[in-house]
N, C-alpha and C. Protein backbone atom coordinates (compact mmCIF):
# COMPACT_ATOMS: atom_id res chain seq x y z
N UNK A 1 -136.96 -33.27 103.73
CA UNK A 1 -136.81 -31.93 104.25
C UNK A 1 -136.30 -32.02 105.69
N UNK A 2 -135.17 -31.18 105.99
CA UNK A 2 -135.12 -31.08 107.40
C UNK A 2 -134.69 -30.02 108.06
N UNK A 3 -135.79 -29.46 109.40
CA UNK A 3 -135.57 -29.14 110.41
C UNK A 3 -135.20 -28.66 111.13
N UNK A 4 -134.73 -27.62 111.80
CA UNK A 4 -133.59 -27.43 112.77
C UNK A 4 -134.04 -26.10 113.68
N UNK A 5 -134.62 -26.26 115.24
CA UNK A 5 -135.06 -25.12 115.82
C UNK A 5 -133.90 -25.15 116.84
N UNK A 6 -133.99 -23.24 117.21
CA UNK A 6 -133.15 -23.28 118.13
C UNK A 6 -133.32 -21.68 118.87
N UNK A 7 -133.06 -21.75 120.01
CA UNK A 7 -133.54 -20.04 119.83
C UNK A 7 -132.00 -19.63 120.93
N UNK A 8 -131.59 -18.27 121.04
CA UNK A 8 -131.03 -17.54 121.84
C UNK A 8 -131.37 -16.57 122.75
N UNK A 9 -130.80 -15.75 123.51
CA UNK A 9 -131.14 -14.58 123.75
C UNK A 9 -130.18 -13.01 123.97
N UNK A 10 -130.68 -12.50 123.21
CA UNK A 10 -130.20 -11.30 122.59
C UNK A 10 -129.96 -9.98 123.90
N UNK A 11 -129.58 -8.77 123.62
CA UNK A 11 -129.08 -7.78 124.37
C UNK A 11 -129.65 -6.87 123.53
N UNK A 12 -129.72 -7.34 122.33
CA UNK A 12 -130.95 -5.95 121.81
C UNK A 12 -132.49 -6.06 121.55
N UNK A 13 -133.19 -4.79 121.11
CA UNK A 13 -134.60 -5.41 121.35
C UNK A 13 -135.04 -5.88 120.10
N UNK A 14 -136.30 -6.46 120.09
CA UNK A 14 -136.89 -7.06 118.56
C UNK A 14 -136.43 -6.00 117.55
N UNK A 15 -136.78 -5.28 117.85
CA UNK A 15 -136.42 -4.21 116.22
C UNK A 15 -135.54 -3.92 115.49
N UNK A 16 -134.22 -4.04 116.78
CA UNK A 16 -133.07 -4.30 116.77
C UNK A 16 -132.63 -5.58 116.07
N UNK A 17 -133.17 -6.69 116.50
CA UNK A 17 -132.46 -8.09 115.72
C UNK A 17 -133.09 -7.72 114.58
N UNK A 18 -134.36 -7.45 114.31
CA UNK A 18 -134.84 -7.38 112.54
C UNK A 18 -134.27 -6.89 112.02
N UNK A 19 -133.70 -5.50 112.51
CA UNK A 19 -132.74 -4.78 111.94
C UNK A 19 -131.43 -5.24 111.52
N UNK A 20 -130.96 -5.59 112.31
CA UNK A 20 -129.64 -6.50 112.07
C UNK A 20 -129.66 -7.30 111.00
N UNK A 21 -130.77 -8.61 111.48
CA UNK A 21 -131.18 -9.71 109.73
C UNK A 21 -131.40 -8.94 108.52
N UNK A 22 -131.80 -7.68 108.59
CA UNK A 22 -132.36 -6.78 107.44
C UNK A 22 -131.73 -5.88 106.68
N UNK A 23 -130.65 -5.58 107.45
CA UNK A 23 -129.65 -5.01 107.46
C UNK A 23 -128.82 -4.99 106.19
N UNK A 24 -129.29 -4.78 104.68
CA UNK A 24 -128.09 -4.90 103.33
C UNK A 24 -127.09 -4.42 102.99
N UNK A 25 -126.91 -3.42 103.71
CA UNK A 25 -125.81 -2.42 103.75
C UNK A 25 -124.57 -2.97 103.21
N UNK A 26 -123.35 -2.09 102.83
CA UNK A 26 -122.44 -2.76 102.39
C UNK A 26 -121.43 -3.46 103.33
N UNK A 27 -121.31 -3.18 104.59
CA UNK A 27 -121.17 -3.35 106.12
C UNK A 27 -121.47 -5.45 105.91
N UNK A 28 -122.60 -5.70 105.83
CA UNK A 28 -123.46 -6.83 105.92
C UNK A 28 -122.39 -8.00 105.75
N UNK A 29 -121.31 -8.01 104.89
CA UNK A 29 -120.21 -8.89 104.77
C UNK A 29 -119.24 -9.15 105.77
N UNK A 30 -119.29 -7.65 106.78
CA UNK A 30 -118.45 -7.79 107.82
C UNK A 30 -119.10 -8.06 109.08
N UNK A 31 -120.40 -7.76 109.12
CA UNK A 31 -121.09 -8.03 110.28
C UNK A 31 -121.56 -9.89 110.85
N UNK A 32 -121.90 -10.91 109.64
CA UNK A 32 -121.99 -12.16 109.46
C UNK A 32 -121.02 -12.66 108.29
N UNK A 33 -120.15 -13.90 109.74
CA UNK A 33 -119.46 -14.89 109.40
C UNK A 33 -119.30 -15.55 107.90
N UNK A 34 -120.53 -15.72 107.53
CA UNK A 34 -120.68 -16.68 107.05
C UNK A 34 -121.12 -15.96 105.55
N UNK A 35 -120.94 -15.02 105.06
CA UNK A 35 -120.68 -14.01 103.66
C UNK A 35 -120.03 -13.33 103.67
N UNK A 36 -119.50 -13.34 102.21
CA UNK A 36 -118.52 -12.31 101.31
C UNK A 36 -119.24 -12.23 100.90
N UNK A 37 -118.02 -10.33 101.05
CA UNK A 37 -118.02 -9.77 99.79
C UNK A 37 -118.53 -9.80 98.45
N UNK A 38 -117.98 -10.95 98.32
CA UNK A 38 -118.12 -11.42 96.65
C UNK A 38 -119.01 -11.88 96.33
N UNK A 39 -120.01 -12.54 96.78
CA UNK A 39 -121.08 -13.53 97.29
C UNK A 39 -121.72 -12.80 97.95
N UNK A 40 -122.25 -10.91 98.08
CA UNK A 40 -123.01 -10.61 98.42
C UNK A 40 -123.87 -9.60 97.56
N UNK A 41 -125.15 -9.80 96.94
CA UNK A 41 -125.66 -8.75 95.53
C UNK A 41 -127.09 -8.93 96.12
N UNK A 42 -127.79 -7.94 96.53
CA UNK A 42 -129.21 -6.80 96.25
C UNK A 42 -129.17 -6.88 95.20
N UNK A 43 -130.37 -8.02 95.18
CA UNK A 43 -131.31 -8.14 93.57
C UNK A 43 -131.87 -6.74 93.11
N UNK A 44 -133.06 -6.72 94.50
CA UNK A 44 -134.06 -5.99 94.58
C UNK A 44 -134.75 -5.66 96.23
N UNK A 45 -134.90 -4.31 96.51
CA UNK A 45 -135.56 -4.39 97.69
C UNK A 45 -136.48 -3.32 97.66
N UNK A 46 -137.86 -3.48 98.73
CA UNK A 46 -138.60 -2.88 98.59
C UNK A 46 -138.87 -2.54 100.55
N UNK A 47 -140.09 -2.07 100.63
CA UNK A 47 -140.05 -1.59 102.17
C UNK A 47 -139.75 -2.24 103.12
N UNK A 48 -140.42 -3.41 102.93
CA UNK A 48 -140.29 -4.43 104.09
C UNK A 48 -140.00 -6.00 103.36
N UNK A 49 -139.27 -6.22 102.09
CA UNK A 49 -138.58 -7.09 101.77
C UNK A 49 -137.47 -7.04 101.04
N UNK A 50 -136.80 -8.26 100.15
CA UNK A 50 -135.34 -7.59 99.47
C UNK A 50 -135.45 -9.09 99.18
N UNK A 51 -134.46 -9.05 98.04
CA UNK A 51 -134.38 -10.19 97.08
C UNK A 51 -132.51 -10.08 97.35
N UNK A 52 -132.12 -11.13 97.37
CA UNK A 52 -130.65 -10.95 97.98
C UNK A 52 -129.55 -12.62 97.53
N UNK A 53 -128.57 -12.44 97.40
CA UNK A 53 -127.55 -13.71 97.09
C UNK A 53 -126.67 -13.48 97.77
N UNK A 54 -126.46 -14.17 98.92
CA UNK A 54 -125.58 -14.54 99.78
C UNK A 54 -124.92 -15.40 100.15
N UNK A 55 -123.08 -15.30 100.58
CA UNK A 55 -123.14 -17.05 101.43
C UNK A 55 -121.55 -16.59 101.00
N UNK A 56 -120.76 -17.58 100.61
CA UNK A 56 -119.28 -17.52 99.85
C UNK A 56 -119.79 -18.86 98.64
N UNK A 57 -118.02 -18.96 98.41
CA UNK A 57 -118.23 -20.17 96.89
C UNK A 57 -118.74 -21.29 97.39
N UNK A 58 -117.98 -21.61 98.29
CA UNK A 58 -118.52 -22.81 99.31
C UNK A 58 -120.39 -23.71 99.38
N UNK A 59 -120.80 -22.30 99.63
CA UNK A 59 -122.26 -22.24 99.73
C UNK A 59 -123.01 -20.97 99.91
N UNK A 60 -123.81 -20.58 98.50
CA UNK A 60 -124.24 -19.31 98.57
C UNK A 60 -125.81 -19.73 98.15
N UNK A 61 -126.45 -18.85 98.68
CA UNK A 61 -128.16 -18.92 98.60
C UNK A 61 -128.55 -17.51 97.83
N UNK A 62 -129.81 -17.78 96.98
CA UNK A 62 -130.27 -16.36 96.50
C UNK A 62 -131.63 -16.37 97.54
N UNK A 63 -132.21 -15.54 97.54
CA UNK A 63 -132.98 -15.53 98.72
C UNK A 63 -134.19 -14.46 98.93
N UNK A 64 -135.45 -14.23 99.66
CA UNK A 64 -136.55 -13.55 99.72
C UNK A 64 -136.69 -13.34 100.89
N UNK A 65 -136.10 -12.13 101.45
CA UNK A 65 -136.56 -11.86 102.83
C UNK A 65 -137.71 -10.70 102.88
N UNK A 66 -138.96 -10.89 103.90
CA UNK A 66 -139.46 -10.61 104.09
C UNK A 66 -139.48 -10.42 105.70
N UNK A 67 -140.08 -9.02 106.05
CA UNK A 67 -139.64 -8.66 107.33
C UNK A 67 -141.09 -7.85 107.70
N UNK A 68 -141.46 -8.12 109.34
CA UNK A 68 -142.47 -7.12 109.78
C UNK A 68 -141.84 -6.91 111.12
N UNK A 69 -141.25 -5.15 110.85
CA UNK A 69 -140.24 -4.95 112.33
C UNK A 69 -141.39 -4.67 113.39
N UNK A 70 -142.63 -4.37 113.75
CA UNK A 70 -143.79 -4.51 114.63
C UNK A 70 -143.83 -5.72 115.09
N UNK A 71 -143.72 -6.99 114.50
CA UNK A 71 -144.09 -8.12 115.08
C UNK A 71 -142.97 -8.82 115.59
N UNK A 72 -141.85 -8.40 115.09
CA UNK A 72 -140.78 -9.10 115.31
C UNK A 72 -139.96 -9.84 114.70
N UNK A 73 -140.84 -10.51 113.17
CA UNK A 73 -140.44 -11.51 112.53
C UNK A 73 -139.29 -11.38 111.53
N UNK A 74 -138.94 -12.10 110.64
CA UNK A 74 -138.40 -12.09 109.34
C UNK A 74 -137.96 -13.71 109.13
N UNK A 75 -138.24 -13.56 107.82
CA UNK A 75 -138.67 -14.73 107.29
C UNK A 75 -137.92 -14.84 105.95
N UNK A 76 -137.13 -15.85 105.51
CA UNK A 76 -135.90 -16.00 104.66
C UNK A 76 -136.56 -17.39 103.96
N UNK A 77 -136.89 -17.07 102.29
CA UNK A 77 -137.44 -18.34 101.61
C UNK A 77 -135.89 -18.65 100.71
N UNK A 78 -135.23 -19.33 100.67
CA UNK A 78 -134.77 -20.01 99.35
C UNK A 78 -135.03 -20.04 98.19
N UNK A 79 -134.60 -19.11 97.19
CA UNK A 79 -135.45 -18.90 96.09
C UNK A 79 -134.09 -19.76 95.01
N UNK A 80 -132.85 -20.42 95.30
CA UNK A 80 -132.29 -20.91 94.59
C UNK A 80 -130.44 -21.18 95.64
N UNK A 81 -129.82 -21.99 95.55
CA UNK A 81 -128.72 -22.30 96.49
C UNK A 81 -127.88 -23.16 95.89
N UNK A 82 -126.61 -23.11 96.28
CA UNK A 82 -125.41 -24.13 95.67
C UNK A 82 -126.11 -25.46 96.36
N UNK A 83 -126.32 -25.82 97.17
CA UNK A 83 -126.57 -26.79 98.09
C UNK A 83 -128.00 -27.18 98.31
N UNK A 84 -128.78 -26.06 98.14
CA UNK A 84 -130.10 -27.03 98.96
C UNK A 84 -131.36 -26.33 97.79
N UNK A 85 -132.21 -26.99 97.64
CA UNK A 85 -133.27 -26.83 96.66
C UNK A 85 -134.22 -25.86 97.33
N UNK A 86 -134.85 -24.95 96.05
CA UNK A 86 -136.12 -23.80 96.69
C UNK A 86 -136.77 -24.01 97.97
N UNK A 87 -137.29 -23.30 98.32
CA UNK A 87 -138.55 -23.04 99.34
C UNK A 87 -137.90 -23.39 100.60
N UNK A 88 -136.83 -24.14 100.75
CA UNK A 88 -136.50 -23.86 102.58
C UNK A 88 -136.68 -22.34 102.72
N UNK A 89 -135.58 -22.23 104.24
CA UNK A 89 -135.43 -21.08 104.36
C UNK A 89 -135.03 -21.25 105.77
N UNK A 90 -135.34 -19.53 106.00
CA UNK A 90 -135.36 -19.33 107.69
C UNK A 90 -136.51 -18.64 108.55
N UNK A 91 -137.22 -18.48 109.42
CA UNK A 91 -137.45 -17.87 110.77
C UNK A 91 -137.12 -17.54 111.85
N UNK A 92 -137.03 -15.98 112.00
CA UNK A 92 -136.61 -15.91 113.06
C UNK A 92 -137.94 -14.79 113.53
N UNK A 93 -137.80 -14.98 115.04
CA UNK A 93 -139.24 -14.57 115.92
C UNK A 93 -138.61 -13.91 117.07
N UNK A 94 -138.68 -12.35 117.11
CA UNK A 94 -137.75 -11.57 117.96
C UNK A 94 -138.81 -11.47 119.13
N UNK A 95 -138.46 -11.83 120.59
CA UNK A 95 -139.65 -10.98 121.66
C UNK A 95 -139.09 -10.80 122.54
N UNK A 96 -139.56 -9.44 123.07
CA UNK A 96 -138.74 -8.80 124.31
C UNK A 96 -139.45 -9.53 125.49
N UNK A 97 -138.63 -10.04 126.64
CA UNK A 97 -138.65 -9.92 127.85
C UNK A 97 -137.84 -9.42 128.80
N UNK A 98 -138.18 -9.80 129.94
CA UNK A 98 -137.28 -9.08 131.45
C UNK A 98 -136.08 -9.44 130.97
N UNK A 99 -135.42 -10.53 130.15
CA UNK A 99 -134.10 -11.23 130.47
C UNK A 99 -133.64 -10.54 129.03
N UNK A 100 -134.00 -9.86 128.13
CA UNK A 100 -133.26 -9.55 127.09
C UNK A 100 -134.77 -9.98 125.81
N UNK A 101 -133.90 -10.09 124.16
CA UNK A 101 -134.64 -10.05 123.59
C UNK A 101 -134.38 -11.83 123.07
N UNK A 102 -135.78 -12.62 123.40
CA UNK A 102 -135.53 -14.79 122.92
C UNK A 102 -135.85 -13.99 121.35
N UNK A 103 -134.60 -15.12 120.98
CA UNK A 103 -135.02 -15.10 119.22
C UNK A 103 -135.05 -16.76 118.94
N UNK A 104 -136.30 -16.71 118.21
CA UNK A 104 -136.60 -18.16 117.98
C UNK A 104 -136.08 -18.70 116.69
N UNK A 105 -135.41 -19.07 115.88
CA UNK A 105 -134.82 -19.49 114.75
C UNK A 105 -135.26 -20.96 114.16
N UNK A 106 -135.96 -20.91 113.14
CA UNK A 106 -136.28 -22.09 112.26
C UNK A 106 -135.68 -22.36 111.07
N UNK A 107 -135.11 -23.50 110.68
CA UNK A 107 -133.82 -23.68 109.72
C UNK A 107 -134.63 -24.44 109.12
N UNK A 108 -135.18 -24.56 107.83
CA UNK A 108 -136.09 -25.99 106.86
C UNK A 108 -135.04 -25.73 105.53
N UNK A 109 -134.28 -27.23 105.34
CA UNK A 109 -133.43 -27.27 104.01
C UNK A 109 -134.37 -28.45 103.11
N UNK A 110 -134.29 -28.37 102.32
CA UNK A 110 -134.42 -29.65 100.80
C UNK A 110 -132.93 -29.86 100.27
N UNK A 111 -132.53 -30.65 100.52
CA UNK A 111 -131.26 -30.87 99.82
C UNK A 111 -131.50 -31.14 98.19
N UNK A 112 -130.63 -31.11 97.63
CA UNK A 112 -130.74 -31.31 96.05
C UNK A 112 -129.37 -31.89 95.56
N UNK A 113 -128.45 -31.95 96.43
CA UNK A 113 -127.30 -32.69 95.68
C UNK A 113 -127.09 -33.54 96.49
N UNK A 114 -125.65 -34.24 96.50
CA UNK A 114 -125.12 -35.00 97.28
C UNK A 114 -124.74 -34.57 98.38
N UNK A 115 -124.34 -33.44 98.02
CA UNK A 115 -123.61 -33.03 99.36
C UNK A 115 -124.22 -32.44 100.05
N UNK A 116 -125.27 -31.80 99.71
CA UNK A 116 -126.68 -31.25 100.41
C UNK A 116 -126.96 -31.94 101.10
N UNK A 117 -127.66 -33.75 101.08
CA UNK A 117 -128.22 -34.40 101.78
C UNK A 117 -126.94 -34.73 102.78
N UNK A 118 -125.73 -34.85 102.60
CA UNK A 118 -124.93 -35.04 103.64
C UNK A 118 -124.83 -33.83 104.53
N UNK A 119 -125.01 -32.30 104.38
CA UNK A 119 -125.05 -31.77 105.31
C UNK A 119 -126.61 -31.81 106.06
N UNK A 120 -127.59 -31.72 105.18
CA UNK A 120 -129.11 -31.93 105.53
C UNK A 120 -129.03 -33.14 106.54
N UNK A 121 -128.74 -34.38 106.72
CA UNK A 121 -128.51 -35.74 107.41
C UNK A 121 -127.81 -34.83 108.51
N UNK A 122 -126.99 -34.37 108.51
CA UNK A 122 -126.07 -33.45 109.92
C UNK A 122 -126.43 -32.13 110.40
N UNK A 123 -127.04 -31.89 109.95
CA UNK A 123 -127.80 -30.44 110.78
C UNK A 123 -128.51 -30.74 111.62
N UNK A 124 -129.56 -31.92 111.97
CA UNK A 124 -130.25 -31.98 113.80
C UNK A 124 -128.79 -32.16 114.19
N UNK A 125 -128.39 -33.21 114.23
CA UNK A 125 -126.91 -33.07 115.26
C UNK A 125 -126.21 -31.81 115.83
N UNK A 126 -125.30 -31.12 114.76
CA UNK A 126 -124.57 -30.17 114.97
C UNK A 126 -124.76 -28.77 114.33
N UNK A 127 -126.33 -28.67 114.05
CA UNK A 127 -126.70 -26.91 113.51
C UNK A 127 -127.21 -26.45 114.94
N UNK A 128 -127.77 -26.70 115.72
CA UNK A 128 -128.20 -26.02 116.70
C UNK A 128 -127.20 -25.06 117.48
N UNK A 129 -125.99 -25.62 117.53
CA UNK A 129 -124.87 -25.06 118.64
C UNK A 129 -124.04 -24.59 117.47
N UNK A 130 -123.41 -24.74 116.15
CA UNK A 130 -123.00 -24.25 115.51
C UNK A 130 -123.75 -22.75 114.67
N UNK A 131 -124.80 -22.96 114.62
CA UNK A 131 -125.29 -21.94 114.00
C UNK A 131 -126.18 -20.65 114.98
N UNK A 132 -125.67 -21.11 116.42
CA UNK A 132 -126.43 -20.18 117.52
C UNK A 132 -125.03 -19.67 117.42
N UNK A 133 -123.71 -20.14 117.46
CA UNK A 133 -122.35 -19.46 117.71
C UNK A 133 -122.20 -18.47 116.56
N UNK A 134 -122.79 -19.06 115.10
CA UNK A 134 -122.87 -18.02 113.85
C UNK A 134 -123.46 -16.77 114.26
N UNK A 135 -124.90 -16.49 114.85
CA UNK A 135 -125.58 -15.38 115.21
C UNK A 135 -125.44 -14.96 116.35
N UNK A 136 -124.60 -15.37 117.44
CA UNK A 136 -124.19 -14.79 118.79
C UNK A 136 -123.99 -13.60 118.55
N UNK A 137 -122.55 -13.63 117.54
CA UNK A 137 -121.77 -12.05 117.67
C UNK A 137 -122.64 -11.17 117.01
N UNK A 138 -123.58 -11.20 115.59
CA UNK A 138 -124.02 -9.95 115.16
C UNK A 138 -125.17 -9.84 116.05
N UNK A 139 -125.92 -10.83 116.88
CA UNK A 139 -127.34 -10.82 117.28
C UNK A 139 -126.90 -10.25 119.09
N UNK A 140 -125.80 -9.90 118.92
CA UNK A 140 -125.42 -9.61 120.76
C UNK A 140 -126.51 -10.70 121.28
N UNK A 141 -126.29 -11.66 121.06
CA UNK A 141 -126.38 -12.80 122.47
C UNK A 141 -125.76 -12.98 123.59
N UNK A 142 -126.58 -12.85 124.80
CA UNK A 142 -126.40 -13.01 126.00
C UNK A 142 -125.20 -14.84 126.39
């Protein structure tokens, strides 16, 4: 399993970034890089979660987000992926201060193929700065 923390800081407030991650709308393809269109389907959603398949052909994840916009959090399990086996996922941890809003981001993959473990082996290296540049633009990072 591996790893990958990293945090930014945002221009909007916690409720705001949850909102953004939470965000299914049909919009959601144009707002993050890193999904289509085509590669984007609402299983199922309910108040404060949503069952979701995202990504392109490349690499698409089906997925369980769960969100508490009070605390700040949302929390992304892996429920199935071209690339990486169940139960990773993501965290992200929104909190306001004087300087804007730190979002803390936790990346945990299981690879399951070949090519999984070759990107899994390269994510401490080059996910931290690549994947803070992914959430800059929708997360208005400072």
């Amino acid at each position: 399993m591996t790893t990958v923390r990293f945090h930014l800081v945002s221009t909007l407030s916690p409720a705001e970034v949850v909102q953004v991650l939470t965000d299914f709308g049909p919009a959601r393809a144009d707002t993050w890089p890193t999904i289509d269109a085509d590669h984007f389907v609402v299983h199922d959603r309910g108040e404060n979660w949503a069952e979701v398949t995202e990504g392109t052909a490349a690499a698409w994840e089906r997925a369980r987000y769960e969100w508490d916009l009070p605390g700040g959090s949302v929390t992304v399990t892996t429920l199935d992926s071209k690339l990486f086996g169940a139960g990773g996922g993501w965290t992200f941890l929104a909190r306001g201060g004087s300087a804007g809003t730190r979002v803390d981001v936790e990346l945990t993959r299981t690879p399951r193929a070949v090519k999984g473990k070759v990107l899994a082996a390269l994510l401490p290296l080059v996910g931290p700065s690549s994947l803070r540049k992914s959430f800059a633009g929708p997360l208005r990072a400072a």
